[in-house]
Protein backbone atom coordinates (compact mmCIF):
# COMPACT_ATOMS: atom_id res chain seq x y z
CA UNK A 1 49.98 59.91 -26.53
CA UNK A 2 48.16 58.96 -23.30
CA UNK A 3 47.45 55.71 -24.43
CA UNK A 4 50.46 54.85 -26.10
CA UNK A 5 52.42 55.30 -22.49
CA UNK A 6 49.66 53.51 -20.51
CA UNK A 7 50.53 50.58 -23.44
CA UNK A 8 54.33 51.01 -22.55
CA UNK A 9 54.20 51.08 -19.19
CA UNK A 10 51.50 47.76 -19.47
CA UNK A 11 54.40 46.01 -21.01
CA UNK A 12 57.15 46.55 -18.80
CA UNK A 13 54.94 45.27 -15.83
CA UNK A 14 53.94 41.88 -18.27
CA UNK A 15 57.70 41.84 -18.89
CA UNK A 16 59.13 42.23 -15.02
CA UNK A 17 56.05 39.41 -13.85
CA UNK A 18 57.16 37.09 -16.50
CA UNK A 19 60.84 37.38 -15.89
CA UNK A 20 60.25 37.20 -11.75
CA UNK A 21 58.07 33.75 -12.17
CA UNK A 22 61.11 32.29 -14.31
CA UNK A 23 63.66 33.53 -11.90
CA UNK A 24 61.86 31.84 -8.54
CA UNK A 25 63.24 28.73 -7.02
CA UNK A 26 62.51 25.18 -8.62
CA UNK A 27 59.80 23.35 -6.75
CA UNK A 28 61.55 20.62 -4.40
CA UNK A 29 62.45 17.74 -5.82
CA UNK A 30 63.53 19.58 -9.27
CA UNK A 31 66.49 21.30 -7.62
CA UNK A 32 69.89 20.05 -8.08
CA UNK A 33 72.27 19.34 -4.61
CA UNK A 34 73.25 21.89 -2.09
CA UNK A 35 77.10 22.70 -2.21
CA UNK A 36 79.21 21.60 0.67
CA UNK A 37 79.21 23.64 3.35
CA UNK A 38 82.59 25.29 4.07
CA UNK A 39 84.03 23.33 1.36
CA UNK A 40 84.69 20.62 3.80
CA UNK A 41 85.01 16.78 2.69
CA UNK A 42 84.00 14.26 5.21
CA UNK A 43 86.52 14.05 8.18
CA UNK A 44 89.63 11.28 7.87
CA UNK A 45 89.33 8.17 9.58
CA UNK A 46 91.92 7.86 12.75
CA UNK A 47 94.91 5.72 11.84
CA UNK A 48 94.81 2.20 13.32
CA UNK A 49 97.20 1.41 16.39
CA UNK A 50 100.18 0.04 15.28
CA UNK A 51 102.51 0.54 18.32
CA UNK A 52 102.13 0.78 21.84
CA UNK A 53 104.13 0.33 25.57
CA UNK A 54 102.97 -3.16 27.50
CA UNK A 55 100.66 -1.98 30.31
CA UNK A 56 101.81 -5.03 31.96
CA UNK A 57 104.64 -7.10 32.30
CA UNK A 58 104.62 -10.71 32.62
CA UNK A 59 105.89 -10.46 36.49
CA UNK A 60 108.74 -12.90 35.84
CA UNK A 61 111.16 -10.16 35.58
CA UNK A 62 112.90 -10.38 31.92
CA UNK A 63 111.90 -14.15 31.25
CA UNK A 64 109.39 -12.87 28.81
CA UNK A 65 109.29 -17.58 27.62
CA UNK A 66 111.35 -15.93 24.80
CA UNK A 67 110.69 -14.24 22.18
CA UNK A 68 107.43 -16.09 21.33
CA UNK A 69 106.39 -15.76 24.87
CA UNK A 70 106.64 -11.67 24.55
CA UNK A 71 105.00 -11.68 20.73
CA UNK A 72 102.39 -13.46 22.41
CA UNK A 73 102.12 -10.83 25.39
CA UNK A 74 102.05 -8.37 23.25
CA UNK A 75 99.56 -10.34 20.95
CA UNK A 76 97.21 -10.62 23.62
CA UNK A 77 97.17 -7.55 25.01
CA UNK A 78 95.94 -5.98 21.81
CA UNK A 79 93.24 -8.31 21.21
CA UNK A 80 91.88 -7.24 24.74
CA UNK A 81 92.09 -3.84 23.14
CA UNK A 82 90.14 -4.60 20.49
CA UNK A 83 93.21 -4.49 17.59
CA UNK A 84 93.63 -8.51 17.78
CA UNK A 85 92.99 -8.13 13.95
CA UNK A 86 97.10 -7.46 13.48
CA UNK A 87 99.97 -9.55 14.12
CA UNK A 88 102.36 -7.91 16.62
CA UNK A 89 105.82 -8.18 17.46
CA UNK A 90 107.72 -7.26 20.76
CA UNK A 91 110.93 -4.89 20.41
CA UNK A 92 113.49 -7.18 21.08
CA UNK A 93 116.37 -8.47 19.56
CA UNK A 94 118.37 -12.04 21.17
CA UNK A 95 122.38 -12.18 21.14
CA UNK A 96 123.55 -15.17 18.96
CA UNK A 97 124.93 -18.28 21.01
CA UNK A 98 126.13 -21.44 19.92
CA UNK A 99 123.86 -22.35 16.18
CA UNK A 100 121.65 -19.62 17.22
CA UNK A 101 122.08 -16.82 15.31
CA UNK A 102 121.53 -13.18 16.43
CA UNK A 103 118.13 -11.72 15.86
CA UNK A 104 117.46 -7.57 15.03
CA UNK A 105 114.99 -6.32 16.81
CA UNK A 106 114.52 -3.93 13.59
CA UNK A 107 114.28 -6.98 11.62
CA UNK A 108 110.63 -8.01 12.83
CA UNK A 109 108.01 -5.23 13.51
CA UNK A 110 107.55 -5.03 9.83
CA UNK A 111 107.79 -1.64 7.61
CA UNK A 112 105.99 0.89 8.83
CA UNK A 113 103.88 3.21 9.57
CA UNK A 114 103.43 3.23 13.14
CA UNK A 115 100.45 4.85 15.19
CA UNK A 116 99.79 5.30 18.94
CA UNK A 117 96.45 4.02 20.22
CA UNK A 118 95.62 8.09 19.49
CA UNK A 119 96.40 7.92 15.91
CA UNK A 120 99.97 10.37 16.64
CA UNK A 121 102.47 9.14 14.48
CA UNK A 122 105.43 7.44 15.64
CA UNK A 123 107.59 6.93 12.87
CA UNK A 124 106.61 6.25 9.54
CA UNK A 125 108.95 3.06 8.00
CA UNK A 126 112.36 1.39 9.92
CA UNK A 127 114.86 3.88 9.03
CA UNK A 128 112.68 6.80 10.60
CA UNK A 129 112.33 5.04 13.67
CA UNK A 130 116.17 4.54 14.22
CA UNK A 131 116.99 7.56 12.74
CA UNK A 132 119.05 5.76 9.76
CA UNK A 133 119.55 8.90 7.89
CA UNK A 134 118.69 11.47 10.30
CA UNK A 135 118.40 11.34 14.53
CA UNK A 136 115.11 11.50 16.44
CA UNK A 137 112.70 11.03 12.60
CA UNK A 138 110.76 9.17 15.55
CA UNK A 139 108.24 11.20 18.50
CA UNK A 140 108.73 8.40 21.08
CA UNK A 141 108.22 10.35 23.87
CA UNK A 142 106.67 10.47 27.64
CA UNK A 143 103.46 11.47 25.87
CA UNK A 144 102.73 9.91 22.76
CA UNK A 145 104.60 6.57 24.01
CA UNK A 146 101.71 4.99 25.24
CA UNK A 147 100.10 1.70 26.26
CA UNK A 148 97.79 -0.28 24.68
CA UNK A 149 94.49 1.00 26.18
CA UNK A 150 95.54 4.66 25.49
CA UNK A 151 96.92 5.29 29.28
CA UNK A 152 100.48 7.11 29.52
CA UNK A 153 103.34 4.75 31.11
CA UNK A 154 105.25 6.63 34.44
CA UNK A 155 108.04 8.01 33.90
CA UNK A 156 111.23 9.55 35.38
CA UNK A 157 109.68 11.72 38.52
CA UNK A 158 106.91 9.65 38.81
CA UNK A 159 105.99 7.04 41.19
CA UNK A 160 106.97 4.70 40.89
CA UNK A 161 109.21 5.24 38.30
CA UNK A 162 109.08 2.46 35.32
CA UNK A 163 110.20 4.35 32.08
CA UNK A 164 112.84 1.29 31.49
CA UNK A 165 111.71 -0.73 28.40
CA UNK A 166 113.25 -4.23 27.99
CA UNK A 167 115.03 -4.02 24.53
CA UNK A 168 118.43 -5.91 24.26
CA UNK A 169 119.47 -3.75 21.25
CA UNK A 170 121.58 -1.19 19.88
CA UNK A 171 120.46 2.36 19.25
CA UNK A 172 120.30 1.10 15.63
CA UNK A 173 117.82 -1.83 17.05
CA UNK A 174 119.99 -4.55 16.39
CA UNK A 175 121.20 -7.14 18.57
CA UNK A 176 124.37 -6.73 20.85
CA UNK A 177 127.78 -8.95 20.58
CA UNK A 178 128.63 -11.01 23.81
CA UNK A 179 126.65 -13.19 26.27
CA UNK A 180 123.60 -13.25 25.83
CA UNK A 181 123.39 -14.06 29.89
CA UNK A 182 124.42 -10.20 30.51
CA UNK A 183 123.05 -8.36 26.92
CA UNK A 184 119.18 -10.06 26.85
CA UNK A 185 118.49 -11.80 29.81
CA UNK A 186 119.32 -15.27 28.40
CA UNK A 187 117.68 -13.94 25.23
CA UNK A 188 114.68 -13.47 27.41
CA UNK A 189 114.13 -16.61 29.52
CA UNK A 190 116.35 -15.41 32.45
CA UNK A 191 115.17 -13.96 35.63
CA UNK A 192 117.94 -14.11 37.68
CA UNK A 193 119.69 -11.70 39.55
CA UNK A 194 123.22 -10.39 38.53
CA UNK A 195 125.93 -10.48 36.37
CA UNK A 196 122.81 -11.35 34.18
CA UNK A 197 121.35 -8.40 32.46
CA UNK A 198 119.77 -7.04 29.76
CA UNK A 199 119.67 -3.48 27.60
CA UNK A 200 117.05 -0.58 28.33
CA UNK A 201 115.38 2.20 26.73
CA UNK A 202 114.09 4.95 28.05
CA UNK A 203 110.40 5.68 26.43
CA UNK A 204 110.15 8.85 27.87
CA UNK A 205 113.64 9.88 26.89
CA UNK A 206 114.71 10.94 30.05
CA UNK A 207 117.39 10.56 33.15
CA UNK A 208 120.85 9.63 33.09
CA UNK A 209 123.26 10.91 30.59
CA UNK A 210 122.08 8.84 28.02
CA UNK A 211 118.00 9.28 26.76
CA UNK A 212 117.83 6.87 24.04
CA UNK A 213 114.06 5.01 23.30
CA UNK A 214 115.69 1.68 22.83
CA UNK A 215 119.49 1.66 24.47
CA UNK A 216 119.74 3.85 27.59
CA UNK A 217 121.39 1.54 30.07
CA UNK A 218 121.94 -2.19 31.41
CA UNK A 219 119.42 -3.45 33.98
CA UNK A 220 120.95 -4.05 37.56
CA UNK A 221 119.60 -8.31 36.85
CA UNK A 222 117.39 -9.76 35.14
CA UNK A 223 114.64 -10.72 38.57
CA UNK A 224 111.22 -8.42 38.65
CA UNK A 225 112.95 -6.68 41.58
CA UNK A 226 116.01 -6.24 39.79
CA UNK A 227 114.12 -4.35 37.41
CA UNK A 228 112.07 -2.20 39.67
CA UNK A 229 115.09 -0.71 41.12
CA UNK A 230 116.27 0.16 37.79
CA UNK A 231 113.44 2.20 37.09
CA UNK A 232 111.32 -0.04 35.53
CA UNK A 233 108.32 -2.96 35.41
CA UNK A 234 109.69 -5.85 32.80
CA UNK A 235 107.11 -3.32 30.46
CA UNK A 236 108.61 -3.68 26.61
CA UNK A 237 107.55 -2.07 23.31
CA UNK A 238 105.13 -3.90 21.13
CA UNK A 239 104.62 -2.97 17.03
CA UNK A 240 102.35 -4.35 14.27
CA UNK A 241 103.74 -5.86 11.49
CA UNK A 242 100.94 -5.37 9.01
């Protein structure tokens, strides 16, 4: 009896060593790949900047050399930020005259989305931005309206004070009936002083009874003084088209 338990109990030890050598970890090399940690996937990469405020105007008041002069502001102050690599387009739209016709300046910033040099979203196609279908689908704002090197733009209580953003547009972004002398500056190639004029946003949404991004008020002229005492710097919004 003795030695039949000493046999049983011989066994179970054989039994337990066997099963712990197959149960230890694989040598390196034969083991398969750690899971993730967390669960995590690798982090997204920031949107590209796709809109931004002009950190500088071109100190001619609104004669911007037209609109090809301000695309090519706006073009050139995003290569000097290092996103050169897209075409851009200033916000503007020009008042028809004579066998000019009107340009929208919804019609040529392209479709969409849009992100600040922080990667915020600022509106993802046309009709968002303008709030087509529903108001304010866009976050232009004091804080997420920014310039092209990241910097905020002053704005109402500030000094100075230069949240007025050339435009010439609608709220809808399209251009406005009449002369284009007192709606656009000459369609952008005026700086004189007044009755010439042009329309104004407000990119930080505030002052005045009216706080729209893109058609807050007239400018007091169309001179770079003119547009300082307005509350603003000849500055104008800038998008990329692809």
């Amino acid at each position: 009896m003795k030695r039949l338990l000493a046999g049983l109990v011989a066994f179970a030890l054989s039994a337990a060593g066997a099963h712990f050598v197959l149960g230890q970890q694989a040598p390196a090399g034969q083991r398969g790949a750690a899971p993730p940690q967390g669960g995590r996937g690798p982090a997204a990469a920031p949107q590209p900047m796709g809109f931004f405020v002009t950190s500088v105007g071109l100190g001619k008041g609104a004669n911007l050399g037209g609109l090809a002069g301000a695309d090519a502001h706006c073009q050139a102050l995003a290569m000097a930020a290092g996103a050169g690599n897209r075409t851009w387009r200033a916000y503007l739209s020009t008042t028809g005259a004579g066998n000019q016709p009107a340009v929208n300046a919804r019609d040529r910033i392209g479709a969409g989305p849009w992100y600040n040099s922080r990667g915020t979203l600022i509106a993802n196609n046309v009709a968002d931005l303008h709030g087509d279908v529903q108001r304010d689908r866009n976050t232009i704002m004091k804080d997420t309206a920014l310039n092209e090197k990241g910097a905020g733009v002053n704005g109402r209580g500030d000094q100075p004070n230069q949240h007025d953003m050339l435009t010439g547009s609608d709220s809808t972004g399209r251009a406005l009936p009449g002369d284009p002398n007192t709606q656009t500056c000459n369609n952008w190639t005026s700086d004189g002083a007044a009755p010439n004029a042009a329309m104004l946003g407000h990119h930080d949404r505030n002052g005045g009874g009216n706080t729209s991004w893109n058609a807050a008020h007239m400018s007091r002229g169309c001179s770079q003084d003119n547009l300082v005492a307005t509350g603003g710097a000849g500055l104008f919004y800038c998008f990329a088209t692809n």
